[in-house]
C-alpha atoms as a PDB file:
ATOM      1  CA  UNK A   1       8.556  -2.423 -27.584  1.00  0.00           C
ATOM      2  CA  UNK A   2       7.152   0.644 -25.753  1.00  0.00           C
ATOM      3  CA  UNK A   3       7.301   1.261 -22.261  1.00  0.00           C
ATOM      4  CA  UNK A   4       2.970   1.924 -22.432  1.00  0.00           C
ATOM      5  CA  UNK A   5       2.957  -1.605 -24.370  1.00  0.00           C
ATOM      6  CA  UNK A   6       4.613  -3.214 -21.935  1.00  0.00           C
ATOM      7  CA  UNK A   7       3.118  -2.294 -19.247  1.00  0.00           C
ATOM      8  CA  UNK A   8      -0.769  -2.708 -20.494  1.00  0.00           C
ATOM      9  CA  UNK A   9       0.621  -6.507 -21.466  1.00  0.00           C
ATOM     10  CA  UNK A  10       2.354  -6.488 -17.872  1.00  0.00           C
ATOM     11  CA  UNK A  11      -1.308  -5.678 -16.573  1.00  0.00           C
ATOM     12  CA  UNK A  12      -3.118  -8.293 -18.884  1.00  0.00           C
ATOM     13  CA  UNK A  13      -0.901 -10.819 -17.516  1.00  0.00           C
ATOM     14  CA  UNK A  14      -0.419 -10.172 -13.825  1.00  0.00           C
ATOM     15  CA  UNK A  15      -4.505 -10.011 -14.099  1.00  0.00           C
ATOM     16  CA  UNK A  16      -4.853 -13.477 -15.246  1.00  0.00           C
ATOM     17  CA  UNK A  17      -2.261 -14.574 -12.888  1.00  0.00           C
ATOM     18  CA  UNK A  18      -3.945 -13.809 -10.026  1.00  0.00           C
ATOM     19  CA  UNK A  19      -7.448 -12.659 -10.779  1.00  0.00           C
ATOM     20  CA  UNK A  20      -8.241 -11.683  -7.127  1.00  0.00           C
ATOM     21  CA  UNK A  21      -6.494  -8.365  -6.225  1.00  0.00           C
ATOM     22  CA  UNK A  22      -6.872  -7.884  -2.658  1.00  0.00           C
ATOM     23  CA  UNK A  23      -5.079  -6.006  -0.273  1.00  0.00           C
ATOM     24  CA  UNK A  24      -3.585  -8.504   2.539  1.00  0.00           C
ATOM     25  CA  UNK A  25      -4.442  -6.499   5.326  1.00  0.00           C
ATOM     26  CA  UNK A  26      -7.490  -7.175   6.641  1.00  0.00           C
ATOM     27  CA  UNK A  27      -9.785  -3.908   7.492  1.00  0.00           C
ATOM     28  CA  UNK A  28     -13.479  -3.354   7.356  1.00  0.00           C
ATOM     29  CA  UNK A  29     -13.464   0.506   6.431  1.00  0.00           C
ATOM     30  CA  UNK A  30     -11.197   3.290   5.624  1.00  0.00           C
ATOM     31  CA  UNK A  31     -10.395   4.034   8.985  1.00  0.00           C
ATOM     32  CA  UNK A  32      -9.192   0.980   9.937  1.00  0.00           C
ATOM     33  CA  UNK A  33      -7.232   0.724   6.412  1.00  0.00           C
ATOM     34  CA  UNK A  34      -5.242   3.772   7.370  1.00  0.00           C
ATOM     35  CA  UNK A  35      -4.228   2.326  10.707  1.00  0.00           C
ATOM     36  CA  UNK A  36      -3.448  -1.018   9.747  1.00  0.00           C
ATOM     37  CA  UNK A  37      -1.325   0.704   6.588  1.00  0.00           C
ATOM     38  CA  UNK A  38       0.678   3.302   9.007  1.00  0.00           C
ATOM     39  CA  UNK A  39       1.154  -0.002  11.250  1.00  0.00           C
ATOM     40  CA  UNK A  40       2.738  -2.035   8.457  1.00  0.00           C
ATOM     41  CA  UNK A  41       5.409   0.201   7.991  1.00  0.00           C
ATOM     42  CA  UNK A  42       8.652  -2.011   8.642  1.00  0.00           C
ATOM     43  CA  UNK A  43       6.193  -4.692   9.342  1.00  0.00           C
ATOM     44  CA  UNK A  44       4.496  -7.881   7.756  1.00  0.00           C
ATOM     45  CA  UNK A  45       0.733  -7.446   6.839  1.00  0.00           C
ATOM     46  CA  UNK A  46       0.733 -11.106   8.725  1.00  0.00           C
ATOM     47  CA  UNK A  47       2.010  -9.295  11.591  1.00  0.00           C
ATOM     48  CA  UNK A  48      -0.057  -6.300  11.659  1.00  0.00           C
ATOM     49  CA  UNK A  49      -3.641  -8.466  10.707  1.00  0.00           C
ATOM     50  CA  UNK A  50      -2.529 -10.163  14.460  1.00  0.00           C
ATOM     51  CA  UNK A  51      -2.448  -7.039  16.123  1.00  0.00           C
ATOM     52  CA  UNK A  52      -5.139  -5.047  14.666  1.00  0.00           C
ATOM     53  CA  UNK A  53      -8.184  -7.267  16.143  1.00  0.00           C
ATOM     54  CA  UNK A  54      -7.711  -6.201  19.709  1.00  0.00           C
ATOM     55  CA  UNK A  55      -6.773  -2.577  18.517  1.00  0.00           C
ATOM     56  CA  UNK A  56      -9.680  -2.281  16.741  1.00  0.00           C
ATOM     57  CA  UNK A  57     -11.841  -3.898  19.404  1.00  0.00           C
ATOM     58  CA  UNK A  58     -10.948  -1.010  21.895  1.00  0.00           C
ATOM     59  CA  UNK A  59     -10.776   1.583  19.063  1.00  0.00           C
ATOM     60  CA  UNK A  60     -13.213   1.134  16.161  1.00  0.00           C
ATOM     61  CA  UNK A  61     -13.306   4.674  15.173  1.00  0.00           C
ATOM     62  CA  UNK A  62     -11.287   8.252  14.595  1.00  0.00           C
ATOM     63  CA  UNK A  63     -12.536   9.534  17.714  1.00  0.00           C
ATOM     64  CA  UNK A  64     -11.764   6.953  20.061  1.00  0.00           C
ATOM     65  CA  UNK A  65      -8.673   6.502  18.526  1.00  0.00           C
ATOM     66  CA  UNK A  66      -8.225  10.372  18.963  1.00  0.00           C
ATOM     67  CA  UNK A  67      -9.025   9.887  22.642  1.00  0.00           C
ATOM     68  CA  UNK A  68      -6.765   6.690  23.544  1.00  0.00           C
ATOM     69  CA  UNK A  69      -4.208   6.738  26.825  1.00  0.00           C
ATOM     70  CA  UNK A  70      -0.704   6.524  24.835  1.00  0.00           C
ATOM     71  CA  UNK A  71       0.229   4.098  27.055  1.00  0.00           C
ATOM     72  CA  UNK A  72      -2.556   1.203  26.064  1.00  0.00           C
ATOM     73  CA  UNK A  73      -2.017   1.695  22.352  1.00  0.00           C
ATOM     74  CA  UNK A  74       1.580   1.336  22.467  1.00  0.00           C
ATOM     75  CA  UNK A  75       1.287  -1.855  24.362  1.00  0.00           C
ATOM     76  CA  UNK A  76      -1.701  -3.108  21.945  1.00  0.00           C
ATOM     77  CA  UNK A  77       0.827  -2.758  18.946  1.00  0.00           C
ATOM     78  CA  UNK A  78       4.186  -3.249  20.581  1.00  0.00           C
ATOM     79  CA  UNK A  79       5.006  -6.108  18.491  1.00  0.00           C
ATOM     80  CA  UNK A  80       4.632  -4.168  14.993  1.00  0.00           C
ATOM     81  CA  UNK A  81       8.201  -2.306  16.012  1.00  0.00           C
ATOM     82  CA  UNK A  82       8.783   1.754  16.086  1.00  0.00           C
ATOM     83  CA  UNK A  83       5.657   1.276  18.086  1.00  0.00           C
ATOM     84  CA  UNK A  84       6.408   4.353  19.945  1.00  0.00           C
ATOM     85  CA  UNK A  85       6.178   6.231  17.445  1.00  0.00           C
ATOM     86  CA  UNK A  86       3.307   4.604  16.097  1.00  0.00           C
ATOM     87  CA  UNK A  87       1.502   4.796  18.708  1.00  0.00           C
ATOM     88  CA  UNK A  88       1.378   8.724  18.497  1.00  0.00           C
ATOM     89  CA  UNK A  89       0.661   8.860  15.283  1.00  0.00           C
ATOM     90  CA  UNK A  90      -2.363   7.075  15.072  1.00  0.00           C
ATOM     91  CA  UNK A  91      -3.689   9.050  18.368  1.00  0.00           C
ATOM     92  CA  UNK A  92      -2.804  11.880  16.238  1.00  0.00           C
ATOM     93  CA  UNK A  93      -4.421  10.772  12.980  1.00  0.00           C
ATOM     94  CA  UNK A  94      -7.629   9.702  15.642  1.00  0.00           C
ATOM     95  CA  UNK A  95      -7.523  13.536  16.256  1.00  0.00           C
ATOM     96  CA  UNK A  96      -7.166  15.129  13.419  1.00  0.00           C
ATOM     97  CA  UNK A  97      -9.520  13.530  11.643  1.00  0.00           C
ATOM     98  CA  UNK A  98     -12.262  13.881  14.108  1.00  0.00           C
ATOM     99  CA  UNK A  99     -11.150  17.747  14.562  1.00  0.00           C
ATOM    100  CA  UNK A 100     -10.480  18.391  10.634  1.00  0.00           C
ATOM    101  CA  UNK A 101     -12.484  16.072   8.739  1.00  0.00           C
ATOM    102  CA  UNK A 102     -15.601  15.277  10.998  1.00  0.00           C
ATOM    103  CA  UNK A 103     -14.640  11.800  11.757  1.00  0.00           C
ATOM    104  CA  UNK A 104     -14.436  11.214   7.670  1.00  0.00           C
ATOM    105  CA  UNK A 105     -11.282   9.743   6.273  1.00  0.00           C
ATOM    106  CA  UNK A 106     -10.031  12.045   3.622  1.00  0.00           C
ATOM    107  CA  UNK A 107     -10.946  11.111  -0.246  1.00  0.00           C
ATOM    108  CA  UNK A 108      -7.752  12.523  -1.808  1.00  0.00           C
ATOM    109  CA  UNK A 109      -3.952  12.330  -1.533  1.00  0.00           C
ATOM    110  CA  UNK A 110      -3.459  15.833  -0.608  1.00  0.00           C
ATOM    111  CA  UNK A 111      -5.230  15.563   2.732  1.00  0.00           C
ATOM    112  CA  UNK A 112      -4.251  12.452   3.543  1.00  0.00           C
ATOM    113  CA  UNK A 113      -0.656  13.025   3.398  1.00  0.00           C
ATOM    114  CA  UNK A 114      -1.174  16.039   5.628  1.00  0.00           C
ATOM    115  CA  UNK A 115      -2.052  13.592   8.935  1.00  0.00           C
ATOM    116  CA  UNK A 116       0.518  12.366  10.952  1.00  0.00           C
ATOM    117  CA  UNK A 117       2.892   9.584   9.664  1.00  0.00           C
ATOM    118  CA  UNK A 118       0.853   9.543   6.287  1.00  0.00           C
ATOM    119  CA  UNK A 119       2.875   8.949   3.306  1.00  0.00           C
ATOM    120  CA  UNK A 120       1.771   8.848  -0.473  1.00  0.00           C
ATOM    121  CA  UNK A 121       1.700   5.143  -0.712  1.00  0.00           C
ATOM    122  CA  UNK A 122      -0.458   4.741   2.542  1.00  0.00           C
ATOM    123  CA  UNK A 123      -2.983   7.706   1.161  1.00  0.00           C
ATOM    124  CA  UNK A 124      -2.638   5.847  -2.537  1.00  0.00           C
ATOM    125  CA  UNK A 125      -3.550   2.535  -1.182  1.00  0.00           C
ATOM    126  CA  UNK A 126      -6.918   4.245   1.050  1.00  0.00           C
ATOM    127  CA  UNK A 127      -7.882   6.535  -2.276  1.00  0.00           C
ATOM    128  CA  UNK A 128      -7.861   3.135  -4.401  1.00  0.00           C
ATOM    129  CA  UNK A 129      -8.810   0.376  -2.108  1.00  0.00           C
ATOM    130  CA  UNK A 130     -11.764   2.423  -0.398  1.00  0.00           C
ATOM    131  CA  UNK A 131     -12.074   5.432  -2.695  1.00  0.00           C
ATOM    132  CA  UNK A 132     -11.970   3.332  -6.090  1.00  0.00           C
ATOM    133  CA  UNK A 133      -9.830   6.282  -7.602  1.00  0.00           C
ATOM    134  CA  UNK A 134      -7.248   5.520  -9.674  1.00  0.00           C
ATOM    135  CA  UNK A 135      -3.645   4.946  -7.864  1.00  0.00           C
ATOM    136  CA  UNK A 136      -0.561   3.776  -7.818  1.00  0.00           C
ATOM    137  CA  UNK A 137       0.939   2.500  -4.998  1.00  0.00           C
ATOM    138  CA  UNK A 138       4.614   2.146  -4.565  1.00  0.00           C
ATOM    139  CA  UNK A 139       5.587  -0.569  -2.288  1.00  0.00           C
ATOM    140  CA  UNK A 140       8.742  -2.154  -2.604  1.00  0.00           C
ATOM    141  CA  UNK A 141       7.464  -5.013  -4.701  1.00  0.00           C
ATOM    142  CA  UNK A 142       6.132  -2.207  -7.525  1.00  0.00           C
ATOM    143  CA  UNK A 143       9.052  -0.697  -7.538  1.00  0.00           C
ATOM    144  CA  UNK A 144      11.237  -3.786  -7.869  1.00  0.00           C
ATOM    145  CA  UNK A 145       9.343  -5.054 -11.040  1.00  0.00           C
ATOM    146  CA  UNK A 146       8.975  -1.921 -12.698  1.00  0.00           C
ATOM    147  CA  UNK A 147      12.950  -1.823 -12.560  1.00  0.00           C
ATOM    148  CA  UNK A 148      13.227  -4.712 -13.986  1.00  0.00           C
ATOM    149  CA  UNK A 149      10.853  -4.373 -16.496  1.00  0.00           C
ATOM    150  CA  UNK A 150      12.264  -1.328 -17.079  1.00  0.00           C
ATOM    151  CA  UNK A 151       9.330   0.938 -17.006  1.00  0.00           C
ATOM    152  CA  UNK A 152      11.393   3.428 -14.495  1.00  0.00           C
ATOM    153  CA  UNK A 153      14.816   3.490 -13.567  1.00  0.00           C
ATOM    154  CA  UNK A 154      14.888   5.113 -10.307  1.00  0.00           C
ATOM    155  CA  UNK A 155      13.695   3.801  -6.883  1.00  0.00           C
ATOM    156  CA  UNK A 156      12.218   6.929  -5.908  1.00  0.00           C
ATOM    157  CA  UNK A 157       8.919   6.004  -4.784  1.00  0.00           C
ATOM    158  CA  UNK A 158       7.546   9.674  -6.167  1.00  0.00           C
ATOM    159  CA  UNK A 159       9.343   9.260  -9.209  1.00  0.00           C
ATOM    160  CA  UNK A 160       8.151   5.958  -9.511  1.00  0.00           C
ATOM    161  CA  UNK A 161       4.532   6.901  -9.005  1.00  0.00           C
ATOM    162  CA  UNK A 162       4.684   9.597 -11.085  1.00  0.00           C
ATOM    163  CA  UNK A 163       5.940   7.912 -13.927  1.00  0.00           C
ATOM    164  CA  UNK A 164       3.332   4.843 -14.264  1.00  0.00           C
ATOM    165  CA  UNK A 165       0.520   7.272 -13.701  1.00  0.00           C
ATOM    166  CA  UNK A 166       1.562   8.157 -16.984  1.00  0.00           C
ATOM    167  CA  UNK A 167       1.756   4.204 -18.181  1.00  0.00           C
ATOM    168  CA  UNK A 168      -0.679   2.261 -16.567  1.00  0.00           C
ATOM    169  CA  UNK A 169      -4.210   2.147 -17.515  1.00  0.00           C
ATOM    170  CA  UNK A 170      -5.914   4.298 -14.587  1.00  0.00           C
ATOM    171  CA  UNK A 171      -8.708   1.934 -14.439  1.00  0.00           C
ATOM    172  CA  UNK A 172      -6.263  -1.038 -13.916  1.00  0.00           C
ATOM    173  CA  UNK A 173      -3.527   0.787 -11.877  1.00  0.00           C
ATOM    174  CA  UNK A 174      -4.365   0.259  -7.857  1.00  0.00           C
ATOM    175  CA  UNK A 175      -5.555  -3.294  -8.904  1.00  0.00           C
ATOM    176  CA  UNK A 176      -1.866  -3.822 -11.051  1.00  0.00           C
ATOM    177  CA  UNK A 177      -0.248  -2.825  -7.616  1.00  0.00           C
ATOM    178  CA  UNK A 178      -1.805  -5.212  -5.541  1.00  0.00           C
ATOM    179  CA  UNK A 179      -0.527  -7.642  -8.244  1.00  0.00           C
ATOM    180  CA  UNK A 180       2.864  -7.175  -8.119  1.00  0.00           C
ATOM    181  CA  UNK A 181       3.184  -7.719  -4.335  1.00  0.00           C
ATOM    182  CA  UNK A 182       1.522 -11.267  -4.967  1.00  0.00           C
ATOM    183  CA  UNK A 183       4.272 -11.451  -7.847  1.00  0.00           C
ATOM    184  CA  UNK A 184       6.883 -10.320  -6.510  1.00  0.00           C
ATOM    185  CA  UNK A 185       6.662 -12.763  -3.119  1.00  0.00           C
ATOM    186  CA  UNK A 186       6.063 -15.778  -5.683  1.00  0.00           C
ATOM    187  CA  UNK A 187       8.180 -15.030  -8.977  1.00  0.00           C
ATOM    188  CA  UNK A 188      10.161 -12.095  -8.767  1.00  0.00           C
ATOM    189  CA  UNK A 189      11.374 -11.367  -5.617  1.00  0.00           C
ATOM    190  CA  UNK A 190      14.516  -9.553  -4.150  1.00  0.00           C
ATOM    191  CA  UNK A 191      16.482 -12.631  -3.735  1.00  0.00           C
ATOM    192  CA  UNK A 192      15.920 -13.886  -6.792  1.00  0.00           C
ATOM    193  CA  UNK A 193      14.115 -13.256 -10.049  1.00  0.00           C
ATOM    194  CA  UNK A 194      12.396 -16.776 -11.031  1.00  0.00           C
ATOM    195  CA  UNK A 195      12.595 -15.901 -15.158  1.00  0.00           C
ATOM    196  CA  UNK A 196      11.656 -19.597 -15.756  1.00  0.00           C
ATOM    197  CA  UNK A 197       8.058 -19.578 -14.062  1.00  0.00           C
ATOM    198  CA  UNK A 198       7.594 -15.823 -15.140  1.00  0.00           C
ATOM    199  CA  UNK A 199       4.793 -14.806 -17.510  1.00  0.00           C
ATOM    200  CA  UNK A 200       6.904 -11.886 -18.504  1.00  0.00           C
ATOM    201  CA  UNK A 201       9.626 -12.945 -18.942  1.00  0.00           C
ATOM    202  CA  UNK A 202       9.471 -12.300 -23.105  1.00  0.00           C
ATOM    203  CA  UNK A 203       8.922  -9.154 -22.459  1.00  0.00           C
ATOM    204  CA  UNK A 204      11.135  -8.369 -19.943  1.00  0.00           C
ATOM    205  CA  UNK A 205      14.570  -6.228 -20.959  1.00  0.00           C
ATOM    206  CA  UNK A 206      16.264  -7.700 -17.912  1.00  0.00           C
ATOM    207  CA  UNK A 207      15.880 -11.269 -18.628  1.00  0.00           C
ATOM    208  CA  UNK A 208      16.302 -10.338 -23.101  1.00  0.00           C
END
């Protein structure tokens, strides 16, 4: 079997599984998307959808983000961790967005990777989730199934993007994502891969 067959019948599946594909962190626009996805770094989504409330009650927007005492922020999101340096960058993404982009969270990955503590999976997840363009993001869950499926064999998370742009439906891909996080906390995770609950597992090199 093809590594494009198996992954479109990896999609099919995962898409019945869990027919819902939502991002777990809870955000009303792309703004707050981008803060609550810089805060999750090294961090649960539980932990971050505690903090953001409050954050987001004080600073709704890029500009009052952009304007925020150092000080208050880091204590609003001290329990994220690395909230030191957190806490700059999202004063600094509240800036530069305001001063670059008219208060208007960038549409593509290019810009969004060039704002402070803005990777390629955090700009993937905004351009999908908020954007509807196609993406693919590469949290550790993604990258862990499409090991083991063996669509890639690297961890690099560019390598790994780059790769299942190329085998993934573009249509299907940000939604597929989302999927595999649900999977991989319920069926195949780190520990242990559950092959005798898995929907994929006859197609699955590792478990053959």
């Amino acid at each position: 079997m093809r590594k494009r067959e198996r992954a479109v019948i990896a999609v099919e599946r995962l898409e019945r599984l869990y027919p819902e594909a939502i991002c777990s962190l809870v955000y009303t626009d792309a703004f707050q998307l981008l803060i609550a996805t810089r805060l999750s770094a090294q961090c649960t989504d539980k932990r971050v959808n505690m903090v953001t409330p409050a954050l987001f009650a004080e600073f709704p927007d890029a500009k009052s983000m952009g304007e925020a005492k150092l000080s208050r922020v880091e204590e609003l999101i001290k329990t994220c961790g690395l909230y030191k340096t957190k806490a700059k960058d999202l004063i600094a993404i509240g800036k530069e967005i305001t001063e670059r982009f008219g208060g208007k969270v960038p549409d593509n990955i290019e810009e969004l990777v060039s704002l402070p503590g803005v990777g390629r999976k955090t700009a993937n997840l905004v351009c999908g989730d908020i954007y509807g363009k196609p993406a693919v993001v590469t949290d550790t869950h993604f990258i862990r199934l499409c090991n083991r499926l063996s669509l890639v064999e690297t961890t690099n998370p560019l390598s790994v993007e780059t790769q299942m742009r190329k085998l993934l439906p573009p249509e299907k891909s940000n939604d597929f994502c989302h999927r595999t996080v649900l999977f991989g906390r319920d069926i195949c995770t780190a520990r242990k891969a559950h092959c005798e609950n898995c929907v994929l597992a006859d197609i699955c090199p590792k478990k053959i």
